[in-house]
N, C-alpha and C. Protein backbone atom coordinates (compact mmCIF):
# COMPACT_ATOMS: atom_id res chain seq x y z
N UNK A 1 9.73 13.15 24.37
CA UNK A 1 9.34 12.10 23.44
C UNK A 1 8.17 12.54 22.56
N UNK A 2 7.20 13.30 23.09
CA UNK A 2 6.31 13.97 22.39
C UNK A 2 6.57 14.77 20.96
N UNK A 3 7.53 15.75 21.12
CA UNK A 3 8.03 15.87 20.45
C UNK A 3 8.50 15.45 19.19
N UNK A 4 9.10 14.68 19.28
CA UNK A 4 9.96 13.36 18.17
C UNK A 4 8.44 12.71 17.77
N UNK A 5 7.43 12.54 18.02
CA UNK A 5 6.21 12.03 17.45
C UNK A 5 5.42 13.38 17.09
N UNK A 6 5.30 14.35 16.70
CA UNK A 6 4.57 15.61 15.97
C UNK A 6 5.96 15.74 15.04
N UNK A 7 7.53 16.05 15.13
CA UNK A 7 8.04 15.95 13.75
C UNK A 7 8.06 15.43 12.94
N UNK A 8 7.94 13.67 13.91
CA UNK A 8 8.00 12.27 12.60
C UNK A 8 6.35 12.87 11.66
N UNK A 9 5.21 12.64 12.64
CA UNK A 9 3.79 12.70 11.67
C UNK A 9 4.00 14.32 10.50
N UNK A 10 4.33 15.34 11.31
CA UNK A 10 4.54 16.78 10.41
C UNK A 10 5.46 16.30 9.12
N UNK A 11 6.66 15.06 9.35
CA UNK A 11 7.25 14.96 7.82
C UNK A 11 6.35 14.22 7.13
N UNK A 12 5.65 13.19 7.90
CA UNK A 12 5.02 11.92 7.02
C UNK A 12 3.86 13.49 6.42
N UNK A 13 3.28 14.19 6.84
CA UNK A 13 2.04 14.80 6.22
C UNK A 13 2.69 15.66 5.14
N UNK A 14 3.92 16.13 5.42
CA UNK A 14 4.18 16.75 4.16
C UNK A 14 4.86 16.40 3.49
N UNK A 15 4.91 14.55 2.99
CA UNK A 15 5.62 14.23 2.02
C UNK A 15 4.68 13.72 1.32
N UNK A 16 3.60 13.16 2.12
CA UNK A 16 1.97 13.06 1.31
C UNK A 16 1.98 14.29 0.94
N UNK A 17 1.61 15.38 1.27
CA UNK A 17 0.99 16.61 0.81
C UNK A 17 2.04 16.82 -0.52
N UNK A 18 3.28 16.74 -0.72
CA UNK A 18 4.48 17.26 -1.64
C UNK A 18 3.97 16.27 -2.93
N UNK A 19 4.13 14.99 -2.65
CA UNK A 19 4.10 14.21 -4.02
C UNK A 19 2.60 13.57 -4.38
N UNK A 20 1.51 14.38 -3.79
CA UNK A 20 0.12 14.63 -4.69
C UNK A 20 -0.66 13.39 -4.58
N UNK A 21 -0.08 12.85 -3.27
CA UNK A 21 -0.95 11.05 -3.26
C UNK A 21 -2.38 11.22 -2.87
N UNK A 22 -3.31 10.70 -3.76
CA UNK A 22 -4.77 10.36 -3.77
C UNK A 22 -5.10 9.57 -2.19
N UNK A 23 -5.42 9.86 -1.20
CA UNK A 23 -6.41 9.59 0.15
C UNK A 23 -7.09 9.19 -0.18
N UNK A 24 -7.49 7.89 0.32
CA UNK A 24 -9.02 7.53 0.50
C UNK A 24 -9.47 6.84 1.08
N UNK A 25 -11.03 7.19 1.52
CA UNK A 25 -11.34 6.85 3.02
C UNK A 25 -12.14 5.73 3.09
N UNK A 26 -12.52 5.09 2.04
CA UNK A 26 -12.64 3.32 1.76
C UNK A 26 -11.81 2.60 1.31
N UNK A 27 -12.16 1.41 1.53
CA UNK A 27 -10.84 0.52 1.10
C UNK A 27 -11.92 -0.40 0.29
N UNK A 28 -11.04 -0.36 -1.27
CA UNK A 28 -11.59 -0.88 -2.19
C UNK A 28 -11.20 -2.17 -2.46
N UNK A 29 -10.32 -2.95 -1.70
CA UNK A 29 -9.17 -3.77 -1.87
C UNK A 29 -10.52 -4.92 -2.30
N UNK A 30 -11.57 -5.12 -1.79
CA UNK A 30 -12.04 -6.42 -2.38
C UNK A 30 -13.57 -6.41 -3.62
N UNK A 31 -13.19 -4.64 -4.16
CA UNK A 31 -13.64 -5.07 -5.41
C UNK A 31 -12.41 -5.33 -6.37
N UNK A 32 -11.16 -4.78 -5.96
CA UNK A 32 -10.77 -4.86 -7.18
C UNK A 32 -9.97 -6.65 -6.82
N UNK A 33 -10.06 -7.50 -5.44
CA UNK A 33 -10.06 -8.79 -5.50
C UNK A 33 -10.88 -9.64 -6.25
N UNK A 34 -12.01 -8.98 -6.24
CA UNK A 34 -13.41 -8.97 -7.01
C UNK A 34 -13.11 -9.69 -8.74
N UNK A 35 -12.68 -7.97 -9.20
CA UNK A 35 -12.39 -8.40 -10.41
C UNK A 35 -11.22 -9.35 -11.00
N UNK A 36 -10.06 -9.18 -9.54
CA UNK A 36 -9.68 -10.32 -10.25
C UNK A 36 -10.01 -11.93 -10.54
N UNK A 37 -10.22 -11.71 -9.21
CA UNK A 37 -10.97 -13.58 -9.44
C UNK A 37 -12.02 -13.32 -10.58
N UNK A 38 -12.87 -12.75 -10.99
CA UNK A 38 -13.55 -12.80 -11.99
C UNK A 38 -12.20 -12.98 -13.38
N UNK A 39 -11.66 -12.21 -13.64
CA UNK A 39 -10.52 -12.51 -14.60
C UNK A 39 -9.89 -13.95 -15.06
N UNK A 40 -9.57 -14.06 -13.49
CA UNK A 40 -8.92 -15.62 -13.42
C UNK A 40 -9.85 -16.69 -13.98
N UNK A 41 -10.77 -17.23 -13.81
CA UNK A 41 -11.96 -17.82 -13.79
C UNK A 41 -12.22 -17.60 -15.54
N UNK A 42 -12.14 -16.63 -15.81
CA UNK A 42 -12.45 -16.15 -16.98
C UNK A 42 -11.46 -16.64 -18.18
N UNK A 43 -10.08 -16.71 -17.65
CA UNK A 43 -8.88 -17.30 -18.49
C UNK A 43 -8.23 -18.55 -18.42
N UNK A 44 -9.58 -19.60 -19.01
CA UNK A 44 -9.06 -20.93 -18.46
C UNK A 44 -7.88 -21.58 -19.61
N UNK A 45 -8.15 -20.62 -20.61
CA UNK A 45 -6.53 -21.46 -21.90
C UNK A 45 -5.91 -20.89 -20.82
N UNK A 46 -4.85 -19.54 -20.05
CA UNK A 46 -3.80 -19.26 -19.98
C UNK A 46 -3.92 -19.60 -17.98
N UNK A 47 -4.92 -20.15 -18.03
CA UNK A 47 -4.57 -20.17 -16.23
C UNK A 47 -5.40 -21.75 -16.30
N UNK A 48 -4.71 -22.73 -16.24
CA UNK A 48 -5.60 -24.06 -15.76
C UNK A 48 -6.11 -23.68 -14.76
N UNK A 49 -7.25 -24.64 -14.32
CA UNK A 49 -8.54 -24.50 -13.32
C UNK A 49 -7.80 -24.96 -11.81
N UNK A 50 -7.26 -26.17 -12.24
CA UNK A 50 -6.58 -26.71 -11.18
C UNK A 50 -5.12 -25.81 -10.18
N UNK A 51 -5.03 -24.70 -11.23
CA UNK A 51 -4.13 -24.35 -10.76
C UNK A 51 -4.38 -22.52 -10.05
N UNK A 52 -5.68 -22.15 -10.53
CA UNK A 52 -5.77 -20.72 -10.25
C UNK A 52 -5.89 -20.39 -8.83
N UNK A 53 -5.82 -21.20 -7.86
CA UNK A 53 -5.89 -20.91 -6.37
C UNK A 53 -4.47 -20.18 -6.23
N UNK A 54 -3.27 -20.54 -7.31
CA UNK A 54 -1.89 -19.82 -7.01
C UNK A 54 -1.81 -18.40 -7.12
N UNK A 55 -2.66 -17.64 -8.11
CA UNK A 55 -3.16 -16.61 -7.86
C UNK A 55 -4.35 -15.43 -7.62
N UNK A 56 -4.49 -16.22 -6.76
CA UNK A 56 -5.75 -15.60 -5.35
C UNK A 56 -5.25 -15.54 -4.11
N UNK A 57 -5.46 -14.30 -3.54
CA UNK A 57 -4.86 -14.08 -2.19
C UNK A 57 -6.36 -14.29 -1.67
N UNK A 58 -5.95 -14.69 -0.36
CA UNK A 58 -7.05 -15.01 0.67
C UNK A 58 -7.19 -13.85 1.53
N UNK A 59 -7.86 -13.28 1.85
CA UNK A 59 -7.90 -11.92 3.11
C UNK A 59 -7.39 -11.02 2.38
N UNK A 60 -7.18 -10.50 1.39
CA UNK A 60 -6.29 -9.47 1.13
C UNK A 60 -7.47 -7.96 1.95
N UNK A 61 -5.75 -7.22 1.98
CA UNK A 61 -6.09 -6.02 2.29
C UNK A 61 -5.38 -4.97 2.14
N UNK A 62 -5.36 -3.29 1.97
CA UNK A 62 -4.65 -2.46 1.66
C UNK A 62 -3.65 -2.16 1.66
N UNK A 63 -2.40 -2.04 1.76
CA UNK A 63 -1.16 -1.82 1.75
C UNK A 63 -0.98 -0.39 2.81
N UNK A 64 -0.18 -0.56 4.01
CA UNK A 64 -0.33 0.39 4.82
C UNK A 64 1.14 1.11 4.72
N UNK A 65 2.16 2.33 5.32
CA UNK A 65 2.75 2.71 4.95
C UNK A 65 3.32 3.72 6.06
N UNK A 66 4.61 3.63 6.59
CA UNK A 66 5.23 4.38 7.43
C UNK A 66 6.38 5.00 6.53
N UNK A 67 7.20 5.58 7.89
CA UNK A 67 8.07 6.50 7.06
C UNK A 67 9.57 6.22 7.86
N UNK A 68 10.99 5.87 7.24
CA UNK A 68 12.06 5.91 8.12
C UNK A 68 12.69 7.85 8.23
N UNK A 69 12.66 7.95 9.09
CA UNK A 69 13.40 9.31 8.85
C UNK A 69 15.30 8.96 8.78
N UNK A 70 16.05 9.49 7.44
CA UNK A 70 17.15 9.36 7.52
C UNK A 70 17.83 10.35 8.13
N UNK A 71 18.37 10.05 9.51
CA UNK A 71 19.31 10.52 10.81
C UNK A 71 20.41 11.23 9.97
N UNK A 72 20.53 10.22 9.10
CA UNK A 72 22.68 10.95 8.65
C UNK A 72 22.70 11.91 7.57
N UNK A 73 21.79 12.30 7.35
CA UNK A 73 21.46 13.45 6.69
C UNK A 73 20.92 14.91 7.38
N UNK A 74 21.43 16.01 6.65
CA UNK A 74 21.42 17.27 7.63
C UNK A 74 20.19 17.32 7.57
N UNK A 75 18.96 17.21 6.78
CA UNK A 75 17.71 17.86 6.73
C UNK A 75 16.63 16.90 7.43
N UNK A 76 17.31 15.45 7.67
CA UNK A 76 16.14 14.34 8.04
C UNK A 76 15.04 14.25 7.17
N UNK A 77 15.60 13.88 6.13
CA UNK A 77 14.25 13.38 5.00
C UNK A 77 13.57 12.19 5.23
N UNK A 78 12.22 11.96 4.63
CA UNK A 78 11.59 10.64 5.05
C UNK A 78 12.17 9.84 3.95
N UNK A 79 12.38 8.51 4.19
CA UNK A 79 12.27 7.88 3.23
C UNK A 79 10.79 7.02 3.41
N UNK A 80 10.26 6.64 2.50
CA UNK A 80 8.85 6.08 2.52
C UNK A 80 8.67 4.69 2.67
N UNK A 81 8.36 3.72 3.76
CA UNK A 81 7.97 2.22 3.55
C UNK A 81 6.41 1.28 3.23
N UNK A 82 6.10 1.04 2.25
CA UNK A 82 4.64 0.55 2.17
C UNK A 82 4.58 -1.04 1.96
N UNK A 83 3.92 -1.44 2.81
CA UNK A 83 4.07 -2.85 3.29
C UNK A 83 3.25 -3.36 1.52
């Protein structure tokens, strides 16, 4: 079983490593919540007041991301899932 968990992580690292995705080791998720509520707030002709709670997420947080490996294929490629 060990095994089957160092091939799955060895594809997930080299499909990050292949298509050049930016890492990073803070999570910025609530400045850029930040700016939006500043935005919203900011656009009261195109967003009534009464209504801008519809777009504001509460808790938000980063988008995390596994990998399915496709079986029915000879090479077992990842396909990529990001929540």
């Amino acid at each position: 079983m060990g095994n089957v968990r160092v091939t799955y992580e060895t594809k997930i690292q080299n499909f990050v490593d292949e298509k050049n995705f930016h890492i990073s080791n803070t999570d910025s998720t609530n400045v850029f919540q930040n700016q939006i509520i500043k935005t919203i707030n900011n656009s009261k002709i195109f967003i009534p007041q009464n209504s801008q709670w519809k777009y504001i997420k509460l808790n938000p947080s980063a988008p995390t991301s596994k990998g399915h490996i496709k079986i029915h294929k000879p090479i077992q490629p990842i396909r990529p899932i990001v929540t």
